[in-house]
Protein backbone atom coordinates (compact mmCIF):
# COMPACT_ATOMS: atom_id res chain seq x y z
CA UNK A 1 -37.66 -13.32 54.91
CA UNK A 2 -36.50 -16.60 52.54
CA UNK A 3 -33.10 -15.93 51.41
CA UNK A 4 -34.09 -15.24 47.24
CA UNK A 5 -33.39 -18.01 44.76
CA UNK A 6 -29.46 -17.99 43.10
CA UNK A 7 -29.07 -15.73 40.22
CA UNK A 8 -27.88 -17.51 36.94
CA UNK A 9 -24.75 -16.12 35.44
CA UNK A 10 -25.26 -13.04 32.63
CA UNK A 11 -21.99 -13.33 30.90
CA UNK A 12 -20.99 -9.63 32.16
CA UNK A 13 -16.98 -10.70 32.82
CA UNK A 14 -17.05 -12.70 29.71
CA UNK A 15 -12.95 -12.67 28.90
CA UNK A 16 -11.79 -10.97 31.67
CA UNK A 17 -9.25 -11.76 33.86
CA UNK A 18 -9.94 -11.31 37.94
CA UNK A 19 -7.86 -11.10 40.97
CA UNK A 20 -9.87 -11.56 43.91
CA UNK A 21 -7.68 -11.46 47.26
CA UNK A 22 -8.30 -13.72 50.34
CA UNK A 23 -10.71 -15.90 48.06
CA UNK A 24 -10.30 -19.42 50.44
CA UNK A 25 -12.56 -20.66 53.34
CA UNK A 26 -16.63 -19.77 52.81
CA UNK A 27 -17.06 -15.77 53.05
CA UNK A 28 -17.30 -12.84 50.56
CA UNK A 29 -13.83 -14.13 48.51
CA UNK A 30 -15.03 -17.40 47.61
CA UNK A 31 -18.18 -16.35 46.73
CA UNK A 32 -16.34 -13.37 44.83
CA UNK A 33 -14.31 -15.87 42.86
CA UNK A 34 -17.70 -17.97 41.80
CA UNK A 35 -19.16 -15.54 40.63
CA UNK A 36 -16.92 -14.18 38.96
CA UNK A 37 -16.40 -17.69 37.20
CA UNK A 38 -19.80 -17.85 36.56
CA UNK A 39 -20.10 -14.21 35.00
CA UNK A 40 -17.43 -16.01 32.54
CA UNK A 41 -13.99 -14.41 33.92
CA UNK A 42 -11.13 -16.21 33.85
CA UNK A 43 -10.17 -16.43 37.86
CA UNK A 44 -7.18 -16.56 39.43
CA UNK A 45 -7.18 -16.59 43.45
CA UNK A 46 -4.92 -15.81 46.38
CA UNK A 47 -4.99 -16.41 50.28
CA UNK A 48 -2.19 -16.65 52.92
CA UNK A 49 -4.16 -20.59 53.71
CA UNK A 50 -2.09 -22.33 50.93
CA UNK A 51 -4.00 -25.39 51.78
CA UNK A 52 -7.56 -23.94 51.94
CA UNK A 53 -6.58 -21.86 48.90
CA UNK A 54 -5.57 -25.49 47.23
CA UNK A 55 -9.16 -26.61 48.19
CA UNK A 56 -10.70 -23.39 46.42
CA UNK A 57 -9.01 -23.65 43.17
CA UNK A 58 -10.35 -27.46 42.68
CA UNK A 59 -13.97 -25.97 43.68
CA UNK A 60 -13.70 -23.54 41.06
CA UNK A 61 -12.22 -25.77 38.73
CA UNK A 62 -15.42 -28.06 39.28
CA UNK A 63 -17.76 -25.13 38.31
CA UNK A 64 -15.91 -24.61 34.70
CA UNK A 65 -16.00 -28.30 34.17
CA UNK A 66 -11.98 -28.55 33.84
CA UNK A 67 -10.92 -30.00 37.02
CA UNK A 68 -7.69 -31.11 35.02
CA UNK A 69 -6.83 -27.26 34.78
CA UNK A 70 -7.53 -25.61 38.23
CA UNK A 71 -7.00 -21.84 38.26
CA UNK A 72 -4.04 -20.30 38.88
CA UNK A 73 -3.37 -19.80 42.72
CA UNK A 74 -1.17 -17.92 44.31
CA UNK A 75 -0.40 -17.94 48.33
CA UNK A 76 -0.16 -14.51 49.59
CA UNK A 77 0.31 -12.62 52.48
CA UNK A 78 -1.19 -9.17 51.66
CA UNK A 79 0.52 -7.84 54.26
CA UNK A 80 4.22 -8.58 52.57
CA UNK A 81 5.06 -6.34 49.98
CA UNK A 82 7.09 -8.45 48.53
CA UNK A 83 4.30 -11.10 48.27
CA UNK A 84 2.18 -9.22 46.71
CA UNK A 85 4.09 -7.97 43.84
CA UNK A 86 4.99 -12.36 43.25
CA UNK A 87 1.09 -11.75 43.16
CA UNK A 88 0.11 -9.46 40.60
CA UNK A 89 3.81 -10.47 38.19
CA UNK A 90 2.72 -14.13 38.91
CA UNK A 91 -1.05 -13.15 37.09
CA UNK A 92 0.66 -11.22 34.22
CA UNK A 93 2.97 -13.71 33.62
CA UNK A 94 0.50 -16.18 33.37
CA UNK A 95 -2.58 -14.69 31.46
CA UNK A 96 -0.32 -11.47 29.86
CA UNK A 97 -2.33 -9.44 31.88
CA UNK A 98 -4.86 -8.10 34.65
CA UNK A 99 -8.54 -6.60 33.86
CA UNK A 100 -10.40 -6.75 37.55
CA UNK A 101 -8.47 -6.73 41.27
CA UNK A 102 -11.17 -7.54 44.15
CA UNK A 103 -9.72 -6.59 47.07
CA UNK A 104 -11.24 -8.19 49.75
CA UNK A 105 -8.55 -9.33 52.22
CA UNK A 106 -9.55 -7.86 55.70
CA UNK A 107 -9.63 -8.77 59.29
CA UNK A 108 -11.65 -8.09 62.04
CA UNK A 109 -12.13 -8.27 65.67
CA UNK A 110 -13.02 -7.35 69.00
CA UNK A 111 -11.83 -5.28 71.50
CA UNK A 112 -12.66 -1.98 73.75
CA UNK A 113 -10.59 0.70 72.86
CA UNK A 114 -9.17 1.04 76.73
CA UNK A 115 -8.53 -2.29 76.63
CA UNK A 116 -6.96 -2.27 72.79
CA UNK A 117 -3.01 -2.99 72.43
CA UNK A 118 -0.84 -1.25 69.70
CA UNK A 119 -0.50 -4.83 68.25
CA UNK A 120 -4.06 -5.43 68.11
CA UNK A 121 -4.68 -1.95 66.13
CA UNK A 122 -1.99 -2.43 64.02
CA UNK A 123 -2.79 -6.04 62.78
CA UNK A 124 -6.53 -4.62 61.70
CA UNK A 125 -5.23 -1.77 60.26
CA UNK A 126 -2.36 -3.55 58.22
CA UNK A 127 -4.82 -6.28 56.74
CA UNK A 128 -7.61 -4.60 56.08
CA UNK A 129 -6.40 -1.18 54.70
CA UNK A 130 -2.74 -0.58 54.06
CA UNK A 131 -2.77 -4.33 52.30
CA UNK A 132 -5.79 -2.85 50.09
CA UNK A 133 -3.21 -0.07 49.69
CA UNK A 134 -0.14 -2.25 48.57
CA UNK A 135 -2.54 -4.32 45.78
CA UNK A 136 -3.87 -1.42 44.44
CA UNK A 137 -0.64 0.01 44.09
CA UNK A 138 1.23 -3.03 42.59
CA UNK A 139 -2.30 -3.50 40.13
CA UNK A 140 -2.05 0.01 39.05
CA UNK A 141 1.09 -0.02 37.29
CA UNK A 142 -0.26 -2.73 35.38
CA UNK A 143 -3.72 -1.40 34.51
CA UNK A 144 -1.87 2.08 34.02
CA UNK A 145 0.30 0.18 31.25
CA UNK A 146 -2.65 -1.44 29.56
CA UNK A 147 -4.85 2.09 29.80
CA UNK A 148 -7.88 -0.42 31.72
CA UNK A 149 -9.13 -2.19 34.91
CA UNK A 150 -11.27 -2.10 37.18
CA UNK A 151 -10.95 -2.44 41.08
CA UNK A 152 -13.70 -3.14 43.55
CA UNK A 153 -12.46 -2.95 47.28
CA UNK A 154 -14.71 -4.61 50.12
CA UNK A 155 -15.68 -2.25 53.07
CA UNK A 156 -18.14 -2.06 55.34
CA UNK A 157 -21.01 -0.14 56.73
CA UNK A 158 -18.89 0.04 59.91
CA UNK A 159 -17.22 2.56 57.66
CA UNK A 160 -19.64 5.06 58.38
CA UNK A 161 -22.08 3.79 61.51
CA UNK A 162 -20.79 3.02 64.64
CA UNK A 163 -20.10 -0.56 67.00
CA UNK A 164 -18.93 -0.80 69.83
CA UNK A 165 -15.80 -2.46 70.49
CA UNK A 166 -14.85 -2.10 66.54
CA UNK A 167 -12.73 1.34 66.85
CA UNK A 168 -9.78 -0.69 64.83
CA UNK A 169 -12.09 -2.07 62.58
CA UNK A 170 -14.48 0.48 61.41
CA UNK A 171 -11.43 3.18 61.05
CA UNK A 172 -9.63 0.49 58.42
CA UNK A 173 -13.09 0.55 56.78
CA UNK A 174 -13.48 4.29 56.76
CA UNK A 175 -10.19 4.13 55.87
CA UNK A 176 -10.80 1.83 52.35
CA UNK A 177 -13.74 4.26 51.61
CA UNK A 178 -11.30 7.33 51.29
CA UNK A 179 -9.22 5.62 50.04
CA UNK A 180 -11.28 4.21 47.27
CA UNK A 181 -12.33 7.69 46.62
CA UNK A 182 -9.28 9.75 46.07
CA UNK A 183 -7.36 6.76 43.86
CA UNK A 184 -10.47 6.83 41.76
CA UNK A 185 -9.59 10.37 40.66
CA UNK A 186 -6.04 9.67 40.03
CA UNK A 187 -6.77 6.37 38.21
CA UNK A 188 -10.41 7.64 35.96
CA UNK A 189 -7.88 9.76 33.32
CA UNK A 190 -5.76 6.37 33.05
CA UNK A 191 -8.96 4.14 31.89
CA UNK A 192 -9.53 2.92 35.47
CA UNK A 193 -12.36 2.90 37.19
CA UNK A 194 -12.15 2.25 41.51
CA UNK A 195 -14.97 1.44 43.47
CA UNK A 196 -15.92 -0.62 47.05
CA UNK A 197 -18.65 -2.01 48.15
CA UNK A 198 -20.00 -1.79 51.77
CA UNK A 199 -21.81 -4.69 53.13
CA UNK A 200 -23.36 -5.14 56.86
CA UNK A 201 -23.41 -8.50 57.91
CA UNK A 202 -23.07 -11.09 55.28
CA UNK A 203 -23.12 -14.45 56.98
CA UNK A 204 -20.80 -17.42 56.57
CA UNK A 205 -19.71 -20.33 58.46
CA UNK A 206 -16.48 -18.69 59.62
CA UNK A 207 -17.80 -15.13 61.07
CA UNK A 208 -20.41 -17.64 63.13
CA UNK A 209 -17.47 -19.05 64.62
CA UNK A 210 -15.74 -15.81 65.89
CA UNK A 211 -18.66 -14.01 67.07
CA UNK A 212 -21.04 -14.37 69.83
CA UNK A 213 -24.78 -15.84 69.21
CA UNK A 214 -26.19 -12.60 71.26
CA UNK A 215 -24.68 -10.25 68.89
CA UNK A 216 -25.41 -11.92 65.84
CA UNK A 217 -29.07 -11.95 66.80
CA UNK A 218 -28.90 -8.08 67.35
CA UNK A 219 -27.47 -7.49 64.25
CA UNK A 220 -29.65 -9.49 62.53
CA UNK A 221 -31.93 -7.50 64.00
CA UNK A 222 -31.26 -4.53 62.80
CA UNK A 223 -31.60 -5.99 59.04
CA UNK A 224 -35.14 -4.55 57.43
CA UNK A 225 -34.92 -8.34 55.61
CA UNK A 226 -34.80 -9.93 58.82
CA UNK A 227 -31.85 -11.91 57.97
CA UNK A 228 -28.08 -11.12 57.19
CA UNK A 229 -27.04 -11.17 53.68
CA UNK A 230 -25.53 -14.34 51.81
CA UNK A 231 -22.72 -13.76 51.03
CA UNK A 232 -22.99 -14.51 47.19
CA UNK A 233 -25.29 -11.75 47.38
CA UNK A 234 -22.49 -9.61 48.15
CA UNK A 235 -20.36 -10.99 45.17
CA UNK A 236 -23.20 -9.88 42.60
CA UNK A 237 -22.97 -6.25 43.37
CA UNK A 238 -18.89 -6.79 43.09
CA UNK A 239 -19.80 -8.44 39.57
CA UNK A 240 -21.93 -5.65 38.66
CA UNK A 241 -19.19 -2.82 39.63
CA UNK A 242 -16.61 -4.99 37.76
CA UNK A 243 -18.64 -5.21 34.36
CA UNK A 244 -19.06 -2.91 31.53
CA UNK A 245 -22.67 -2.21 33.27
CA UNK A 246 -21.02 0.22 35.51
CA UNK A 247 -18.64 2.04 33.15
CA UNK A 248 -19.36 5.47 34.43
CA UNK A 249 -19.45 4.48 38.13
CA UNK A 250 -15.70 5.33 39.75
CA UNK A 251 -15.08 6.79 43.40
CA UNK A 252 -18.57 4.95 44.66
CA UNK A 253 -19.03 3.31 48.11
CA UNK A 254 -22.16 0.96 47.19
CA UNK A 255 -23.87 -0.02 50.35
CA UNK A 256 -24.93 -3.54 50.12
CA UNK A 257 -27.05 -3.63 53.55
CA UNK A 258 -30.74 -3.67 54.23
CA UNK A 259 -29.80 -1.84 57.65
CA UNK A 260 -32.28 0.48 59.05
CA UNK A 261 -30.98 4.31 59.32
């Protein structure tokens, strides 16, 4: 099937301002970031890439029509604890505060678990869901303070079905999805609602780099549309969790995958 036409922009983030982690190069955090720009949020964007995350504030800064005014960007490595608190005090200090965190900084690979190394597990594991761990935690005592936000954490359907040679992988997934789950119910008496979305295979210029043709084509098949996802088409159902449209939605995994069962 055609990929569907672009959605225009509703307004839904109108005054809000959004976080969205490991936002630079062409997958899921870039297209996060524009539409979150486009939903009328006020962005501000972090990768460990300073210069790719340079490259992404002038492209977002082109969409509002104020190149002279880029928004703010803040290098990061999620996996620094230090870091990420510069992150979230750097966003308060500029805009006085924080309404919507995307978590989306992950990382992948593959690798047989005989064949796996400690340092290979731990890597995955340390991206992908203790750093979704040490933002939420930092972003919490700031939305916790105001008595709002809203965070939407990226998973994966690897969270729940299984892939060979993605042990490391699919457990930091699984991992996010309890995790979204259980801070939901700490955070929903606070004014903060916690949900993640769970895509399949969203494609993008830099996952066609790192992964064989052959098992693209399989997963592709396995897609009732015939075709991966774009990944803007990721970003809207992240818009739609971060808007007042989903105001009694908290503790949700949202599959965003036309996989068959």
């Amino acid at each position: 099937m055609t990929v569907p036409p672009y959605p225009p922009g509703r307004g839904l983030l109108e005054g809000k301002i959004v976080l969205v982690t490991a936002a630079a190069g062409t997958g899921i955090g870039f297209s996060a970031a524009q539409r979150m720009v486009e939903e009328g949020a006020t962005i501000v964007v972090s990768d460990r890439h300073e210069r790719r995350l340079a490259e992404t504030a002038e492209k977002l800064a082109a969409l509002t029509g104020s190149a002279d005014e880029a928004p703010l960007a803040i290098p990061c490595d999620v996996t620094n604890e230090a870091a990420v608190q510069r992150l979230i005090d750097g966003v308060v200090e500029r805009h006085g505060r924080l309404d919507v965190l995307i978590n989306n900084a992950g990382l992948g690979g593959t690798a047989e678990v005989h064949e796996m190394t400690d340092d290979q597990w731990a890597k995955v594991l340390d991206v992908t869901l203790t750093a979704t761990f040490r933002v939420t935690r930092a972003a919490l005592k700031v939305f916790y303070a105001q008595g709002s936000g809203v965070i939407v954490n990226n998973a994966s359907v690897l969270g729940w079905r299984a892939q060979a040679g993605q042990a490391h992988y699919a457990a930091a997934k699984a991992g996010v999805m309890a995790f979204t789950r259980c801070v939901a119910m700490e955070a929903a008496p606070r004014g903060v609602r916690i949900n993640a979305v769970a895509p399949s295979l969203a494609m993008h210029a830099n996952l066609a780099k790192v992964t064989d043709d052959d098992l693209l084509a399989t997963l592709t098949s396995r897609e009732a549309f015939g075709r991966a996802a774009e990944p803007w088409e990721i970003a809207t159902v992240m818009a739609f969790l971060a808007s007042d449209y989903s105001t009694y939605l908290t503790g949700e995994v949202v599959s965003v995958s036309s996989q068959h069962a």
